[in-house]
N, C-alpha and C. Protein backbone atom coordinates (compact mmCIF):
# COMPACT_ATOMS: atom_id res chain seq x y z
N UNK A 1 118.06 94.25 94.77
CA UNK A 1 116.79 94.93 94.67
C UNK A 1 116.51 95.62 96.01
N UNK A 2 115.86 97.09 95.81
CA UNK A 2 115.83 97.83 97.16
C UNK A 2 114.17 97.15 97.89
N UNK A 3 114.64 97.36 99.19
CA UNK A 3 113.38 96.86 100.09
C UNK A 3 112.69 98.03 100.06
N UNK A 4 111.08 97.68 100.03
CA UNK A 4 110.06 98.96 100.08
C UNK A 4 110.09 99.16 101.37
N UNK A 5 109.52 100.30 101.86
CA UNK A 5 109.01 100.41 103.07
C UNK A 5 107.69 100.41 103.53
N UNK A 6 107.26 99.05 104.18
CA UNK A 6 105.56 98.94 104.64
C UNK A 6 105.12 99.80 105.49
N UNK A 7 104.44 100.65 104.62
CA UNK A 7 103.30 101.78 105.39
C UNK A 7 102.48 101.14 106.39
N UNK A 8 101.77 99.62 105.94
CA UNK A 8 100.78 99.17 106.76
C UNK A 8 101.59 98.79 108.24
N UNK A 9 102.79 98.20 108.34
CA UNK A 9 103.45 97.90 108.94
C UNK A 9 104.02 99.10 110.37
N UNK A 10 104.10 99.72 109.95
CA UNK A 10 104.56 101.22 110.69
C UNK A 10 106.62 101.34 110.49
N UNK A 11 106.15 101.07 109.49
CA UNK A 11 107.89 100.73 109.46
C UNK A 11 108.45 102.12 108.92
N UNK A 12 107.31 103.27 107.80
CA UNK A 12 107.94 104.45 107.80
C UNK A 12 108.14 105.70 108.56
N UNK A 13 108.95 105.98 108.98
CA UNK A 13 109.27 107.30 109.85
C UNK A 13 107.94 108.26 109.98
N UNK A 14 107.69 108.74 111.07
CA UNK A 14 106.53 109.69 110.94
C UNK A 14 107.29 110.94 111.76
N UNK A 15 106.81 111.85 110.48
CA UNK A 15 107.74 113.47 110.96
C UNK A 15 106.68 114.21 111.25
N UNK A 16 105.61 114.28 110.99
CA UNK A 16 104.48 114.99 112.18
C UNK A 16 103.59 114.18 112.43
N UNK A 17 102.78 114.66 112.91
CA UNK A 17 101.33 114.47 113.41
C UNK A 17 100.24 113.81 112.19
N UNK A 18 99.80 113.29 112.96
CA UNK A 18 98.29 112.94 111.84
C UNK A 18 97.58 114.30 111.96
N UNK A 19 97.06 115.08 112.48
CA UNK A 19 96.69 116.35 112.13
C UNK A 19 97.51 117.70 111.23
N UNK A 20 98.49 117.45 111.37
CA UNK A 20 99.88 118.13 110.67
C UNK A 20 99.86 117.79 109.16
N UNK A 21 99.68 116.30 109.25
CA UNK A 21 100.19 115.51 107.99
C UNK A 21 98.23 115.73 107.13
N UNK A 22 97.47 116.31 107.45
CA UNK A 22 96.00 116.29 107.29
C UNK A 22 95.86 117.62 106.41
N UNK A 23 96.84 118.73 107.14
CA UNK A 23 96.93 120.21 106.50
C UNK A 23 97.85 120.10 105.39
N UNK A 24 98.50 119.39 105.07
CA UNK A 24 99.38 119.71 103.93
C UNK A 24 98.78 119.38 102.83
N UNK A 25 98.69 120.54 102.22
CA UNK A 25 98.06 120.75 101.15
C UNK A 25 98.68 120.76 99.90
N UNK A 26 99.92 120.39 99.73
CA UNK A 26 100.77 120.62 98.69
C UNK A 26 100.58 118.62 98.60
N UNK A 27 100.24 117.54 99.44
CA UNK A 27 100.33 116.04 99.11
C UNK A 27 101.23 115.60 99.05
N UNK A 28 102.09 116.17 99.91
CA UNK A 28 103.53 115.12 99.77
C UNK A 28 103.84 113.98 100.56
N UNK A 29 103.26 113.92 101.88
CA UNK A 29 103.14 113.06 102.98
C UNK A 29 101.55 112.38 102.84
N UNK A 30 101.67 110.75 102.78
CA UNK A 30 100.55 109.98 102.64
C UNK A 30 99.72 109.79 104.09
N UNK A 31 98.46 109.96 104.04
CA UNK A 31 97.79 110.05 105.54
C UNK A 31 97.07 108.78 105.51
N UNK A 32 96.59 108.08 104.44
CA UNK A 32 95.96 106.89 104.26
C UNK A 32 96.71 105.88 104.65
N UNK A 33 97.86 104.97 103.97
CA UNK A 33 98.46 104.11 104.99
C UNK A 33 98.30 104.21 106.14
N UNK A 34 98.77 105.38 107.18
CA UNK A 34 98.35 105.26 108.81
C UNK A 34 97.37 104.86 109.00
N UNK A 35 95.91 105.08 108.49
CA UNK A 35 94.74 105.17 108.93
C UNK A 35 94.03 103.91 108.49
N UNK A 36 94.89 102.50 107.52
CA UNK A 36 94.65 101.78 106.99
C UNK A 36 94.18 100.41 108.10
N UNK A 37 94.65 100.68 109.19
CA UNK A 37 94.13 99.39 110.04
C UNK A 37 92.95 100.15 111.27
N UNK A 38 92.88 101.42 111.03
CA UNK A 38 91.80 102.31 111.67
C UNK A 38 90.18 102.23 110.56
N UNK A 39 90.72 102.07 109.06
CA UNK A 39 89.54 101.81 108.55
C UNK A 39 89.03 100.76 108.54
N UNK A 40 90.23 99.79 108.35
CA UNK A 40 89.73 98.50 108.10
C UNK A 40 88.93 98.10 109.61
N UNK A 41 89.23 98.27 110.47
CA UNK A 41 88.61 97.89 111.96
C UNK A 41 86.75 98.91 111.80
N UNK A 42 87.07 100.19 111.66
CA UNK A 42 86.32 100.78 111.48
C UNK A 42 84.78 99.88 110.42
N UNK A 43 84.78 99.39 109.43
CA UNK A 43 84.27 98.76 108.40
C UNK A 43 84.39 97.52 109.10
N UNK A 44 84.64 97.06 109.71
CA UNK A 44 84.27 95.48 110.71
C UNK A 44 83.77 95.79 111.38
N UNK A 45 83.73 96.66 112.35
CA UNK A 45 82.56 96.89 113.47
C UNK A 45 81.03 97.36 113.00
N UNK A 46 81.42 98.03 111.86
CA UNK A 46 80.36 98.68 110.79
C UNK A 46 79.67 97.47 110.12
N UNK A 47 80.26 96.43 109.77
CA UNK A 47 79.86 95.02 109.26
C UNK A 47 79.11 94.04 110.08
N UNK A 48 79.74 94.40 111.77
CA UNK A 48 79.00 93.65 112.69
C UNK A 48 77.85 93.88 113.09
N UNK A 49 78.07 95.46 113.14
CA UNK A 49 76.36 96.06 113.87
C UNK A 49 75.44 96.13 112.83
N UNK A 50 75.26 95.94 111.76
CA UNK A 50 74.90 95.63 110.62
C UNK A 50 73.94 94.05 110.49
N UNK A 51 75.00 93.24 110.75
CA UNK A 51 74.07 92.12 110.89
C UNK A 51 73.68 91.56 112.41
N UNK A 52 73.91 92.42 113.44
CA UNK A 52 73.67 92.51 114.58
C UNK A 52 72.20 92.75 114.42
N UNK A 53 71.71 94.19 114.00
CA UNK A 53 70.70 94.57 113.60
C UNK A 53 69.50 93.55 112.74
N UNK A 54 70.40 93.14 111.64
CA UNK A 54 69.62 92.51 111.11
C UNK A 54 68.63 91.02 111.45
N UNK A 55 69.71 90.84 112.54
CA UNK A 55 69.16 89.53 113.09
C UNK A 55 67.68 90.35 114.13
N UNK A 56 68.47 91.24 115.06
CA UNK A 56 67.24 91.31 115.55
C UNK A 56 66.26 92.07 114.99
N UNK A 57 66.13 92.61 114.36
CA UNK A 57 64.79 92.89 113.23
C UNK A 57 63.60 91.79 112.95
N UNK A 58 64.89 90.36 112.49
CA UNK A 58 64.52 89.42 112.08
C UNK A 58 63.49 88.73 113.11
N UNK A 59 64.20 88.53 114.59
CA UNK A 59 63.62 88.22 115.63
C UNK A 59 61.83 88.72 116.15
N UNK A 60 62.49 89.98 115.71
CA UNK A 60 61.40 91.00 116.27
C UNK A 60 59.96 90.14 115.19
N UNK A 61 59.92 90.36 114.00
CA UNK A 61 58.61 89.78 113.40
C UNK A 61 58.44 88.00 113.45
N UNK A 62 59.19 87.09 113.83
CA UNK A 62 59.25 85.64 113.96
C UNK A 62 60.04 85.22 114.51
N UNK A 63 60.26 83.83 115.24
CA UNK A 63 61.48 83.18 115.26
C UNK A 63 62.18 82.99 114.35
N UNK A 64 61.48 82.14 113.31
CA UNK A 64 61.63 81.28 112.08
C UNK A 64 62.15 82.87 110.79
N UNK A 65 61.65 83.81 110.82
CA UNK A 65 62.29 84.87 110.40
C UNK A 65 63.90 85.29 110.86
N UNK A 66 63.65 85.13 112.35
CA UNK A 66 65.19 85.76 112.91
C UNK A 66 66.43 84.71 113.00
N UNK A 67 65.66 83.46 113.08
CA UNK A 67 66.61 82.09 112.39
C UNK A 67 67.47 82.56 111.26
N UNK A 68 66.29 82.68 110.27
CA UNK A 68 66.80 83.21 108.75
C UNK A 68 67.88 83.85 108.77
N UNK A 69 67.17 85.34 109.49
CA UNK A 69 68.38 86.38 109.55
C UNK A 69 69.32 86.05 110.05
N UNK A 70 69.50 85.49 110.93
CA UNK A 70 71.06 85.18 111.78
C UNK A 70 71.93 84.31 110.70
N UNK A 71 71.22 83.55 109.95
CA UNK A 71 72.05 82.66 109.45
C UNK A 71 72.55 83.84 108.11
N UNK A 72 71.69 84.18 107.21
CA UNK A 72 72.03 85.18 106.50
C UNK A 72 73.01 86.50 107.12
N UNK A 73 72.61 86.97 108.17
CA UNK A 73 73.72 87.71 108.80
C UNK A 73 74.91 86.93 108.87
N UNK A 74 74.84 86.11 109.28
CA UNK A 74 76.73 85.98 109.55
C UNK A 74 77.00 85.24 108.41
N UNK A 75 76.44 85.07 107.14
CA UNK A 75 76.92 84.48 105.92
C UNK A 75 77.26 86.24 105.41
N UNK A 76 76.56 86.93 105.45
CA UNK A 76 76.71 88.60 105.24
C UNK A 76 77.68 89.20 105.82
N UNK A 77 78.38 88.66 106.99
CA UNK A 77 79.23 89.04 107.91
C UNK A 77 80.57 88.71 107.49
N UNK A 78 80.65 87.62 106.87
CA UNK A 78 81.37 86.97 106.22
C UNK A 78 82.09 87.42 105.22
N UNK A 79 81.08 87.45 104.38
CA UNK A 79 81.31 88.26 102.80
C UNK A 79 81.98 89.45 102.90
N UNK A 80 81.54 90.57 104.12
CA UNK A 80 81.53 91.94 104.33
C UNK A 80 82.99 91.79 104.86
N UNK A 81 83.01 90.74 105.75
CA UNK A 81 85.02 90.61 106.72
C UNK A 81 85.61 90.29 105.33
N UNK A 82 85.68 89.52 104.34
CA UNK A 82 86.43 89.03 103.23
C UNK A 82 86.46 90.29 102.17
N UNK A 83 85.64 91.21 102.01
CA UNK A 83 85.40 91.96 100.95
C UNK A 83 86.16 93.28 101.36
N UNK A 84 86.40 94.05 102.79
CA UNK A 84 87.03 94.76 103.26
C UNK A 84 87.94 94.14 103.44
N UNK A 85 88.92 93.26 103.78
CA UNK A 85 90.06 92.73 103.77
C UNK A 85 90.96 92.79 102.27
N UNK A 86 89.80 92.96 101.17
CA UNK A 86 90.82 92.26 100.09
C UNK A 86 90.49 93.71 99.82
N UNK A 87 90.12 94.97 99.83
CA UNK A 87 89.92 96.41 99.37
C UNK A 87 91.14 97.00 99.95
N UNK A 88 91.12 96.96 101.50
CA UNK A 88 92.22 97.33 102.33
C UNK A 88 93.72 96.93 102.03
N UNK A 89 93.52 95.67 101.53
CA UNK A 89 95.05 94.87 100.75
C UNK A 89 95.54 95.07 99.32
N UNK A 90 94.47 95.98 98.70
CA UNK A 90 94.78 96.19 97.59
C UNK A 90 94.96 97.89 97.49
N UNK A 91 94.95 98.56 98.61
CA UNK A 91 95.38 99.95 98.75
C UNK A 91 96.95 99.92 99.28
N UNK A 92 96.66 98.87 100.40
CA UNK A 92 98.08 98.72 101.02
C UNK A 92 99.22 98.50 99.63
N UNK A 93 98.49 97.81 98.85
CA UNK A 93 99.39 97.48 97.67
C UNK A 93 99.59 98.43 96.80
N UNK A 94 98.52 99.69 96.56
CA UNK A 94 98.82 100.79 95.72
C UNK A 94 99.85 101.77 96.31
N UNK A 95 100.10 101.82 97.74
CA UNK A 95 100.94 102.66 98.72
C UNK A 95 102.19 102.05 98.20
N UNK A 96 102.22 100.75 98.60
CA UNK A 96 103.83 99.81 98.24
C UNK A 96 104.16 100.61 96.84
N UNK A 97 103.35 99.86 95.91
CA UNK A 97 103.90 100.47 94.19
C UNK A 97 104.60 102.04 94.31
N UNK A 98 103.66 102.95 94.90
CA UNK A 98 103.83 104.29 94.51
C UNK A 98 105.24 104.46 95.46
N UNK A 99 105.40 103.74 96.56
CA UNK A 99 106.56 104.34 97.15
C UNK A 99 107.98 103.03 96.65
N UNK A 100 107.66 101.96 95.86
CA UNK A 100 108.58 101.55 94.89
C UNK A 100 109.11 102.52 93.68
N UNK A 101 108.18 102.60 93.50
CA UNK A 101 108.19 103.73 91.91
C UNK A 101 108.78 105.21 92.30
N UNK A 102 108.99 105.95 93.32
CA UNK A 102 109.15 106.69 94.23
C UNK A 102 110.77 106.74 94.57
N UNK A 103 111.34 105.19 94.66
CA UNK A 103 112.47 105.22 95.74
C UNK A 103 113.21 104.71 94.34
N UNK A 104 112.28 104.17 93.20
CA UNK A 104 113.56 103.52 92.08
C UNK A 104 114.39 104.80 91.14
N UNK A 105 115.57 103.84 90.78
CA UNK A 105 116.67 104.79 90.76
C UNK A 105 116.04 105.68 89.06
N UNK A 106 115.09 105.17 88.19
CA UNK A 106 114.76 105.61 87.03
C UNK A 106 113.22 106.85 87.16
C-alpha cells in the first residue's frame, strides 16, 4: 500500500511561494494544508482573548460575577481548544483522502 504524503507535516515538496501558490487560479496546488497550523494557532489565540475578555468584563461589574466568568471562561476555553482541534483534524484528513485518491493507481 502507497504512503500518503502529510501536508500537515511539511513532508510535501513546495514549488512556489505561498503568494504564488494564492494566484493560481486554475486550483491545482493546495494552499490550505500549509496554512493549517497558522489557523489552528490563529483560532487559539482568538479563543484566549475571548475569554480573557470575558473574565474581565466579569470582574469589572463584581467579584462574585468575575469568579463566574473565569471559571466559565476557561471551561469555554476548553471547549473552544477541543472544538478547533477536532475541525483542523478533520481537514487535515480531507487533504490526506484527496491526495490518496489522487496518487491511487484507479
Amino acid at each position: 500500500m502507497a504512503s500518503v504524503p502529510s501536508y500537515v507535516e511539511g513532508q510535501v515538496a513546495r514549488e512556489n511561494g505561498l503568494l504564488a501558490n494564492l494566484m493560481d487560479f486554475s486550483f491545482q496546488r493546495m494552499v490550505t494544508p500549509r496554512m493549517l497550523k497558522m489557523l489552528y494557532s490563529l483560532h487559539l489565540l482568538l479563543g484566549l482573548i475571548v475569554a480573557v475578555w470575558f473574565a474581565f468584563s466579569g470582574f469589572k461589574s463584581s467579584t462574585s460575577d468575575g469568579l463566574l466568568a473565569l471559571i466559565l471562561g476557561a471551561a469555554g476555553l476548553f471547549l473552544w481548544i477541543v472544538y478547533c482541534r477536532i475541525i483542523v483534524e478533520l481537514l487535515a484528513l480531507l487533504f490526506r483522502v484527496g491526495a490518496a485518491i489522487t496518487n491511487s493507481p484507479n
